[in-house]
PDB file of N, CA and C in Angstrom:
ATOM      1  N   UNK A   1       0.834  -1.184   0.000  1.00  0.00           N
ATOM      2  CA  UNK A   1       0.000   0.000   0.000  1.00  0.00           C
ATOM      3  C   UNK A   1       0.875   1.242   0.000  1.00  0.00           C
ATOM      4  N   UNK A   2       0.487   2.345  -0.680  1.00  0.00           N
ATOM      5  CA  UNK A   2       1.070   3.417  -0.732  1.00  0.00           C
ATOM      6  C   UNK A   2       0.991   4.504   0.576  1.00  0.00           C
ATOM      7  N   UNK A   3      -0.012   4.276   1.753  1.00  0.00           N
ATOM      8  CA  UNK A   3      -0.572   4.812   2.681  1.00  0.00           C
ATOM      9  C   UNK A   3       1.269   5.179   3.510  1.00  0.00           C
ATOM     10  N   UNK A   4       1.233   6.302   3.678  1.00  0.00           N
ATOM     11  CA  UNK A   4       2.397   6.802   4.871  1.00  0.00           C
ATOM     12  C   UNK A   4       1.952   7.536   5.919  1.00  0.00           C
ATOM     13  N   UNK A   5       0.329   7.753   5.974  1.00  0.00           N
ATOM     14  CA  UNK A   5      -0.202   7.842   7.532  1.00  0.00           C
ATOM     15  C   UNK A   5      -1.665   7.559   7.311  1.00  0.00           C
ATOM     16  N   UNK A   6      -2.020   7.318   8.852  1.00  0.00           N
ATOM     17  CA  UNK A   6      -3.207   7.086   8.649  1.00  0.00           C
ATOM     18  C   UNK A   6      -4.333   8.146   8.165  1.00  0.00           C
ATOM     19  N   UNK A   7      -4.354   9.343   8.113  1.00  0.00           N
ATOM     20  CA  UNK A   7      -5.253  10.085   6.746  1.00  0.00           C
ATOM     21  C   UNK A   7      -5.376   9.014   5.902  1.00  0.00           C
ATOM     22  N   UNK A   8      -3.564   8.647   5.016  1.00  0.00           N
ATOM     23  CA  UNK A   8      -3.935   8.328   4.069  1.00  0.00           C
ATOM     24  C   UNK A   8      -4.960   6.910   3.667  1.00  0.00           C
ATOM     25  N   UNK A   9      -5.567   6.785   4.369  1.00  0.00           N
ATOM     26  CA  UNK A   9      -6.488   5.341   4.950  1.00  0.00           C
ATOM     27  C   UNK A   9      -7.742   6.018   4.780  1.00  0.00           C
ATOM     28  N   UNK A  10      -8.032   7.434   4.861  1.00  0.00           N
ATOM     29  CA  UNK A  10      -9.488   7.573   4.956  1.00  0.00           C
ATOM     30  C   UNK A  10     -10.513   7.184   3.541  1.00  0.00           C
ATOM     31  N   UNK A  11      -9.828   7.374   2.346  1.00  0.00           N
ATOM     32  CA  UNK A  11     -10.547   7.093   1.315  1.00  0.00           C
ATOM     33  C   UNK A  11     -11.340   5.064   1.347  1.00  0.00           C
ATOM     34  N   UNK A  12     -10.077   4.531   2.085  1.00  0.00           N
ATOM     35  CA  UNK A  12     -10.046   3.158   2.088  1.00  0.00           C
ATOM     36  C   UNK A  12     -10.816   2.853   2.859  1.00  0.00           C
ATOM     37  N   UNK A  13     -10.919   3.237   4.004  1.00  0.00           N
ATOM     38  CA  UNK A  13     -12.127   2.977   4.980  1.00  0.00           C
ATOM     39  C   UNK A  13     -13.317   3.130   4.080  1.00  0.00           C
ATOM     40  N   UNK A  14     -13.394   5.025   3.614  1.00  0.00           N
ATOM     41  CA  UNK A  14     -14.912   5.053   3.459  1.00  0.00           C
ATOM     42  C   UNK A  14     -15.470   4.532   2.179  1.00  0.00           C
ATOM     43  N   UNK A  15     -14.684   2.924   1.433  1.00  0.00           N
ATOM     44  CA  UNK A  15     -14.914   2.535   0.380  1.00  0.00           C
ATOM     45  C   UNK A  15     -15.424   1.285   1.027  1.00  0.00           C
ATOM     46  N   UNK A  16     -14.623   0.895   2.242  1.00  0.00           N
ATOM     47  CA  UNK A  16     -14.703  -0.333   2.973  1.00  0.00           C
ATOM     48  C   UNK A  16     -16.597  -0.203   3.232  1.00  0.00           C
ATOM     49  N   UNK A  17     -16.387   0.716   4.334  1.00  0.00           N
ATOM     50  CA  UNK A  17     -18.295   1.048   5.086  1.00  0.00           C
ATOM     51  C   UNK A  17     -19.287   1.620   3.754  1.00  0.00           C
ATOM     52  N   UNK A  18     -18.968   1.370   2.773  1.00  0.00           N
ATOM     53  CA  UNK A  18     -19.680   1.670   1.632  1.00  0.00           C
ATOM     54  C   UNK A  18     -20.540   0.588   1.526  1.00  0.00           C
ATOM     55  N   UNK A  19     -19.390  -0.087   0.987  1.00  0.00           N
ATOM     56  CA  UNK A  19     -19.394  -1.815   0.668  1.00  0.00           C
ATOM     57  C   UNK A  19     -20.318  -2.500   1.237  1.00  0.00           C
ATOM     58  N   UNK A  20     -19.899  -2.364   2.813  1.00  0.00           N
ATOM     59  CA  UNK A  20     -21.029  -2.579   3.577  1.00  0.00           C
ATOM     60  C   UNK A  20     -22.138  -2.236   4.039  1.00  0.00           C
ATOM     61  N   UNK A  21     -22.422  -0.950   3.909  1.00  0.00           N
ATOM     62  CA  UNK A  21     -24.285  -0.821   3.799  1.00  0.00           C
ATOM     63  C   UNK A  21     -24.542  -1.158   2.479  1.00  0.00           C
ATOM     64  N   UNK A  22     -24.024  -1.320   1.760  1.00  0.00           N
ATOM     65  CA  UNK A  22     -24.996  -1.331   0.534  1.00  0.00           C
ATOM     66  C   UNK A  22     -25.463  -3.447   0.516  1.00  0.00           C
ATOM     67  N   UNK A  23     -24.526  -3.781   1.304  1.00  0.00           N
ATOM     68  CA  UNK A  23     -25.032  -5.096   1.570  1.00  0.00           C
ATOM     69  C   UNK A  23     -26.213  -5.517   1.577  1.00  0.00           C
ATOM     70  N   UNK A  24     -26.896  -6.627   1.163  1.00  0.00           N
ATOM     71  CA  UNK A  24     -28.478  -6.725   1.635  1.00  0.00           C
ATOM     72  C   UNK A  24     -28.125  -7.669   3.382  1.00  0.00           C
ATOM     73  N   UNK A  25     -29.311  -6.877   3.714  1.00  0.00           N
ATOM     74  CA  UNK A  25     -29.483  -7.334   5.274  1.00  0.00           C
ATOM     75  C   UNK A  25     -29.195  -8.318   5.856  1.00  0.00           C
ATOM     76  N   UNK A  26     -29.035  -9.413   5.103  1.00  0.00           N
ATOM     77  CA  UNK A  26     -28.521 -10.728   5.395  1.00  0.00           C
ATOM     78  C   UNK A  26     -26.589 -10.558   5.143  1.00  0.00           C
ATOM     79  N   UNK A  27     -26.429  -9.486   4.473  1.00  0.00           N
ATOM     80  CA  UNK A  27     -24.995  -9.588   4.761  1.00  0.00           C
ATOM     81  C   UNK A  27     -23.958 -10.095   3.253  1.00  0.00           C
ATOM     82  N   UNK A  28     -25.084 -10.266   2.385  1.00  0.00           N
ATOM     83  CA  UNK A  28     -24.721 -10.834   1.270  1.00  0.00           C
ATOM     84  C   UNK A  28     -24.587 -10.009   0.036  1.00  0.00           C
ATOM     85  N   UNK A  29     -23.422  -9.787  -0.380  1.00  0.00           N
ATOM     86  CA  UNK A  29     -22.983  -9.299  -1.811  1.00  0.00           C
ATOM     87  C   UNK A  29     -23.243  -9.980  -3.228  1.00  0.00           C
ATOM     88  N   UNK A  30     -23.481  -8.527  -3.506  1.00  0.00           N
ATOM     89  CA  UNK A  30     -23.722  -9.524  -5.295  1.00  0.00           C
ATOM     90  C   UNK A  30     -22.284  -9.183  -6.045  1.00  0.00           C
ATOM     91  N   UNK A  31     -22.227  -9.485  -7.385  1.00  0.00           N
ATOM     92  CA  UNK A  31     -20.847  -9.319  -7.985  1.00  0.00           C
ATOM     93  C   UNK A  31     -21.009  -7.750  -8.342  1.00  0.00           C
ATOM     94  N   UNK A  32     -22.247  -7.100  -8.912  1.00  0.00           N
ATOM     95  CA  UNK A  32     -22.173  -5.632  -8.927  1.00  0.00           C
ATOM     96  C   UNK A  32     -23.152  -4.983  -8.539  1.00  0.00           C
ATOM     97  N   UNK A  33     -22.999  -3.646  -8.803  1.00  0.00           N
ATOM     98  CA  UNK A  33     -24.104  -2.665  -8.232  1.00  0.00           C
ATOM     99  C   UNK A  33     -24.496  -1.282  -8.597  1.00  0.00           C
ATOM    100  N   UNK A  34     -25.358  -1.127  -9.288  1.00  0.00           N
ATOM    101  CA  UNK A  34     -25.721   0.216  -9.748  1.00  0.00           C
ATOM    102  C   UNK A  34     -25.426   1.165  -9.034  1.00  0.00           C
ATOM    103  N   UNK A  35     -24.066   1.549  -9.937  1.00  0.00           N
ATOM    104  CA  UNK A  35     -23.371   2.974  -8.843  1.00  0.00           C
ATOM    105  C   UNK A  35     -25.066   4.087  -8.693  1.00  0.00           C
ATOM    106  N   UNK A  36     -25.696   4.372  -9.246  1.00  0.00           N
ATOM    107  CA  UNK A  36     -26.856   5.731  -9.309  1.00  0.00           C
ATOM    108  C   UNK A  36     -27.694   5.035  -8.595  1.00  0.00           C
ATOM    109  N   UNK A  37     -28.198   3.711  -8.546  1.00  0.00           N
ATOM    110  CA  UNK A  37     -29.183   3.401  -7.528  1.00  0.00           C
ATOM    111  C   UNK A  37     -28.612   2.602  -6.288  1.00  0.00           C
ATOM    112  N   UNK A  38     -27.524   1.846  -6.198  1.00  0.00           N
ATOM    113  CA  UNK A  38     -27.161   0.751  -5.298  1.00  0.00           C
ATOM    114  C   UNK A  38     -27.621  -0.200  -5.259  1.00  0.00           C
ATOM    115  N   UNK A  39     -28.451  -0.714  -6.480  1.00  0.00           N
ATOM    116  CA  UNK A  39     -29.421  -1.516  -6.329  1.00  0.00           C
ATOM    117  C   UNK A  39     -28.497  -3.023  -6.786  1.00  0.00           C
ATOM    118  N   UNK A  40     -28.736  -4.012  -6.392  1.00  0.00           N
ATOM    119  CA  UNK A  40     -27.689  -5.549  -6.861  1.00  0.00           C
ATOM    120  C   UNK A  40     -28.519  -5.813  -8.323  1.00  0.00           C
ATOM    121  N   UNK A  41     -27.214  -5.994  -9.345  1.00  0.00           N
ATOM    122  CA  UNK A  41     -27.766  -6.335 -10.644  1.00  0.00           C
ATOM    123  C   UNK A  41     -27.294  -7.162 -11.151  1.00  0.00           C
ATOM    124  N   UNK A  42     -26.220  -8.120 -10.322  1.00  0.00           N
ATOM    125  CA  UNK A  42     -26.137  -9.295 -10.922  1.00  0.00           C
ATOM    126  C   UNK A  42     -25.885 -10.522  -9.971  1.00  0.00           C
ATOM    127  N   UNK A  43     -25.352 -11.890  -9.998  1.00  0.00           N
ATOM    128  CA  UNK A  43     -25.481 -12.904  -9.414  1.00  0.00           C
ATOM    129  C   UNK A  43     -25.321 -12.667  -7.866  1.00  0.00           C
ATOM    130  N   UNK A  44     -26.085 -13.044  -7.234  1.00  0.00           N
ATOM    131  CA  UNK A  44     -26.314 -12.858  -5.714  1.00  0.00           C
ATOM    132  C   UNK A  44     -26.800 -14.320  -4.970  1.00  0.00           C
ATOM    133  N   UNK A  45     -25.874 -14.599  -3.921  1.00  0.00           N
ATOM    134  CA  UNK A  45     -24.836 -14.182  -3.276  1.00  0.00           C
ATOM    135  C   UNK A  45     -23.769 -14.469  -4.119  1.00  0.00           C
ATOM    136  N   UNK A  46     -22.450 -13.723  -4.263  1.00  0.00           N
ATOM    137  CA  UNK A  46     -21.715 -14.536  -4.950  1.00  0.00           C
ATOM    138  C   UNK A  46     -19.760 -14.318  -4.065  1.00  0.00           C
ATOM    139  N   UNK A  47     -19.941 -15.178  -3.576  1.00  0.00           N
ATOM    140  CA  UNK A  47     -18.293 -16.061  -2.655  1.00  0.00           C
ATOM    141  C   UNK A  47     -17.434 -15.192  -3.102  1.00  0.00           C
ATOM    142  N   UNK A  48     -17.037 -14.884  -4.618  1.00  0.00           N
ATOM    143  CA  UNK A  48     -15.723 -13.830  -5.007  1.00  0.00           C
ATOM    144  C   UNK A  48     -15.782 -12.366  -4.102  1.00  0.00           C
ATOM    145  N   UNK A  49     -16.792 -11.991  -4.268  1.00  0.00           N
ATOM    146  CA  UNK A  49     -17.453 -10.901  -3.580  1.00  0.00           C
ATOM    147  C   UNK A  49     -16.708 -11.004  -2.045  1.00  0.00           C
ATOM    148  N   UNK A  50     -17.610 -11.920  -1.194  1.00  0.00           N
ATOM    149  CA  UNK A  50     -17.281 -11.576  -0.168  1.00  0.00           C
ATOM    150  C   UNK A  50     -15.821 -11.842   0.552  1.00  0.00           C
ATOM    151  N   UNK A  51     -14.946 -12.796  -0.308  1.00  0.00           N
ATOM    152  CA  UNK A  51     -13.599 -13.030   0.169  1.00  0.00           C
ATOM    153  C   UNK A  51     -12.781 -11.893  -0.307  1.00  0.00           C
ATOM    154  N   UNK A  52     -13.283 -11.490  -1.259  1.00  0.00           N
ATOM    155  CA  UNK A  52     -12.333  -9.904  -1.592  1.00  0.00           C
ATOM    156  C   UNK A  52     -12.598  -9.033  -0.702  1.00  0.00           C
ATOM    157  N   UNK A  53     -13.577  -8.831  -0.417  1.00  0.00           N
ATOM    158  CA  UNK A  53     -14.289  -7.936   0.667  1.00  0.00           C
ATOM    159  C   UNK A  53     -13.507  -7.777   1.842  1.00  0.00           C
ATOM    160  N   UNK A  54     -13.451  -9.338   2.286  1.00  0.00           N
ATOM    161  CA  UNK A  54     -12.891  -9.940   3.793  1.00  0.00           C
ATOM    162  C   UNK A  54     -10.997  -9.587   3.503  1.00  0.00           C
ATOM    163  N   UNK A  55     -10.617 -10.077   2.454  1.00  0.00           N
ATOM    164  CA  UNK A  55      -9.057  -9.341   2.151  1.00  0.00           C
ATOM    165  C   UNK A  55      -8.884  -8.075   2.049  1.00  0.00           C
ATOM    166  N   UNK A  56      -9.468  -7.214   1.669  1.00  0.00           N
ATOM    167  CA  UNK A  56      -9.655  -5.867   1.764  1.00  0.00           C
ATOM    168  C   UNK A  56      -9.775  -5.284   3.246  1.00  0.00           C
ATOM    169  N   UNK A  57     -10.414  -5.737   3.743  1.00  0.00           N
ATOM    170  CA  UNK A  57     -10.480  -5.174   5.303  1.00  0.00           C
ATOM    171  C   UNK A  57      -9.312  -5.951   5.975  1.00  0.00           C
ATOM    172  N   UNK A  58      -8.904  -6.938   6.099  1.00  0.00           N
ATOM    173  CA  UNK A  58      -7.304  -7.619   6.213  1.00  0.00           C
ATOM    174  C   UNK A  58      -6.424  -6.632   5.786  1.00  0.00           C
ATOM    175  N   UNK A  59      -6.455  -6.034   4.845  1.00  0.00           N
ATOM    176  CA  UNK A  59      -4.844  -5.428   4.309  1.00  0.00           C
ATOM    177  C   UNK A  59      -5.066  -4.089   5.093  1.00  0.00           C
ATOM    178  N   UNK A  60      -6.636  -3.470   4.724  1.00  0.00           N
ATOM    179  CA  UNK A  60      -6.998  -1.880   5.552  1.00  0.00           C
ATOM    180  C   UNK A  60      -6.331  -2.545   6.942  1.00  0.00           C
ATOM    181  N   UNK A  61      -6.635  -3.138   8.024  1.00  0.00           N
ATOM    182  CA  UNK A  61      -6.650  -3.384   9.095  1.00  0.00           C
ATOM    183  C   UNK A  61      -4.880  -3.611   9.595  1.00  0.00           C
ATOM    184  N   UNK A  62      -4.008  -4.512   8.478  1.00  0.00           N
ATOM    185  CA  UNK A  62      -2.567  -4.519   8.877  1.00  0.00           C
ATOM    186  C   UNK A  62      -1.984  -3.054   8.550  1.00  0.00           C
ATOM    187  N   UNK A  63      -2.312  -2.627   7.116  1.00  0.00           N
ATOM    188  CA  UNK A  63      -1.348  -0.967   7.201  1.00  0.00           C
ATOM    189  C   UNK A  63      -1.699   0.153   8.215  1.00  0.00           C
ATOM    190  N   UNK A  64      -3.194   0.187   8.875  1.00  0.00           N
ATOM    191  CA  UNK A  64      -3.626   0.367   9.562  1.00  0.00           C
ATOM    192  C   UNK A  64      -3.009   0.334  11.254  1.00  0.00           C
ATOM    193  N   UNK A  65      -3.003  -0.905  11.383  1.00  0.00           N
ATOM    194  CA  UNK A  65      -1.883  -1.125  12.794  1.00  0.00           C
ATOM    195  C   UNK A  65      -0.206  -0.665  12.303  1.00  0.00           C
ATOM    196  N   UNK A  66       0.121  -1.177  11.305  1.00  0.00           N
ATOM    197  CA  UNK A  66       1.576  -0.600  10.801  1.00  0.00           C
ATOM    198  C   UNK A  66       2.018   1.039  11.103  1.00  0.00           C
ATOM    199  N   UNK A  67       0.816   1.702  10.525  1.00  0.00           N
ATOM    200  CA  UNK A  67       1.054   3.052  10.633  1.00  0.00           C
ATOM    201  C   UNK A  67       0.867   3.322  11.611  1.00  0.00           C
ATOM    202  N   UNK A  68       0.385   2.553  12.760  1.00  0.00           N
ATOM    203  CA  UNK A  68      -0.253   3.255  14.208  1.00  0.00           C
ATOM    204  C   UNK A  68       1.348   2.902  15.049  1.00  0.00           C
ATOM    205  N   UNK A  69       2.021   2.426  14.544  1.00  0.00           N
ATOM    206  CA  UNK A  69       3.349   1.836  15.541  1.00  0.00           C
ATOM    207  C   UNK A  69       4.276   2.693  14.751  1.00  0.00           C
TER     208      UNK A  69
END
């Protein structure tokens, strides 16, 4: 990651808590999503989705502690 303080994390977070409300209530991602409505427009639930998701908040979460030390 290019991040050399934590500012530089804020875009990443607020892409992270995006991600996640736009979830349906059960917690489940589809593969995309109408940036103008948020609405899920294609295969749902779908596994790629949520393990990228789950690595994404893994990497936010280590540069995250990195930069805090």
């Amino acid at each position: 990651s290019t991040a050399r303080t934590p500012s530089d994390l804020e875009k990443a977070l607020a892409i992270l808590n995006q991600v996640a409300h736009q979830a349906l209530p059960s917690g489940v991602l589809s593969e995309q999503m109408d940036p103008a409505t948020g609405q899920h427009v294609s295969v749902s639930p779908l596994t790629w989705s949520h393990s990228t998701y789950v690595a994404a908040v893994q990497n936010y979460l280590r540069k995250s502690r990195d930069l805090a030390n």
